[in-house]
Protein backbone atom coordinates (compact mmCIF):
# COMPACT_ATOMS: atom_id res chain seq x y z
CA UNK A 1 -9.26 -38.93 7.87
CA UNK A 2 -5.41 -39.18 7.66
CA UNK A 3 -3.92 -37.51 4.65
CA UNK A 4 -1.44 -35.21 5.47
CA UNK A 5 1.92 -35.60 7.35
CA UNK A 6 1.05 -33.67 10.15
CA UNK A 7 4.80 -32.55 11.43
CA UNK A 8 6.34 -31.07 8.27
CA UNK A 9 2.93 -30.54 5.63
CA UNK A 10 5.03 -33.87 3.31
CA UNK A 11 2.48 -36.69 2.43
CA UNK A 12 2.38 -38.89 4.94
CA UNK A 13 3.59 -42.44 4.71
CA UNK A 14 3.56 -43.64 7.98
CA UNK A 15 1.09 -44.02 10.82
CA UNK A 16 2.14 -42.85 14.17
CA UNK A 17 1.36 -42.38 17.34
CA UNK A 18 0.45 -39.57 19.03
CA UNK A 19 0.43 -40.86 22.49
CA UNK A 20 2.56 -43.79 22.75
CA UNK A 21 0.72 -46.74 24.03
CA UNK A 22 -2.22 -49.51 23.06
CA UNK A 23 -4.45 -46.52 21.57
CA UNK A 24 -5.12 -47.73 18.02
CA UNK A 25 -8.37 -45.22 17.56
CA UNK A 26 -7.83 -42.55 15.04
CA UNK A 27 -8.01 -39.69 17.27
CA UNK A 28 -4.51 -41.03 18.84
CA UNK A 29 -3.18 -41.38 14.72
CA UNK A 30 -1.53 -39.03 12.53
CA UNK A 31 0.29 -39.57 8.83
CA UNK A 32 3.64 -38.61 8.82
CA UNK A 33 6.42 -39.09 6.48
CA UNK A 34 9.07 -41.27 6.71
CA UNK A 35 11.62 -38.61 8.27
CA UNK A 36 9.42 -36.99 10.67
CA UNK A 37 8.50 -40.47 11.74
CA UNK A 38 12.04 -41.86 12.37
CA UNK A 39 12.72 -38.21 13.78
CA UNK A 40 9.60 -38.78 16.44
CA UNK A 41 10.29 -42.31 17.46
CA UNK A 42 14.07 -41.61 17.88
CA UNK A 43 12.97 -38.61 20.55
CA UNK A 44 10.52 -41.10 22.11
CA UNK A 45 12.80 -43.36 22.48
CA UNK A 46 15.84 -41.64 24.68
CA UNK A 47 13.28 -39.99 26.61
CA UNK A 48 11.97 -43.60 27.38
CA UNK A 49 16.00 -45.14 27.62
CA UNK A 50 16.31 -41.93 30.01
CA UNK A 51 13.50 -42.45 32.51
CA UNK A 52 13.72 -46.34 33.06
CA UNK A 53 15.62 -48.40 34.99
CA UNK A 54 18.75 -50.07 34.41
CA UNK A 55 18.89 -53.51 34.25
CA UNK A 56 20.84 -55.00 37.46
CA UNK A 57 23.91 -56.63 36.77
CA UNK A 58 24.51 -60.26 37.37
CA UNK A 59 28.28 -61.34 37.98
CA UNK A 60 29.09 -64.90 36.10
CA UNK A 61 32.37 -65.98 37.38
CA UNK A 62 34.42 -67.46 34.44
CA UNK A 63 34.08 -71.21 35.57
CA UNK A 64 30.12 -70.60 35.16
CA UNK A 65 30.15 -68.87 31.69
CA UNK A 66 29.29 -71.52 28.62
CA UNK A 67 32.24 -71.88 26.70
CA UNK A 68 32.66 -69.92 23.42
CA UNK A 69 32.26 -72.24 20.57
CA UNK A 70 35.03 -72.40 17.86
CA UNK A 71 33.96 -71.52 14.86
CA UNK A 72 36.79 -72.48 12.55
């Protein structure tokens, strides 16, 4: 059973994780607390910026580009 933050000993508030992925069963959850949760993802998430691939770049000459609308 979840009851504990399991990074820092906190209560845990949020449900995280372990593996990132589909894995919902409770051996792939643990409680953490809001900071160690926002800490985690924020790791997970250059690690994931760092290892994929950019996204090509498309050139839109200016004629092609939609026309900004004015707003005032």
């Amino acid at each position: 059973m979840l009851s504990e933050g399991a990074l820092c000993g906190h209560p845990g508030t949020e449900v995280d994780h372990i593996r990132p992925g589909a894995d919902h069963s409770m051996s792939n959850l643990q409680l953490l607390c809001s900071w160690c949760h926002k800490r985690k993802t924020q790791a997970e998430s250059i690690v994931a910026r760092a290892n994929s691939k950019p996204l090509p770049s498309t050139k839109i000459s200016r004629d092609q580009r939609e026309a900004t609308p004015d707003v005032w």
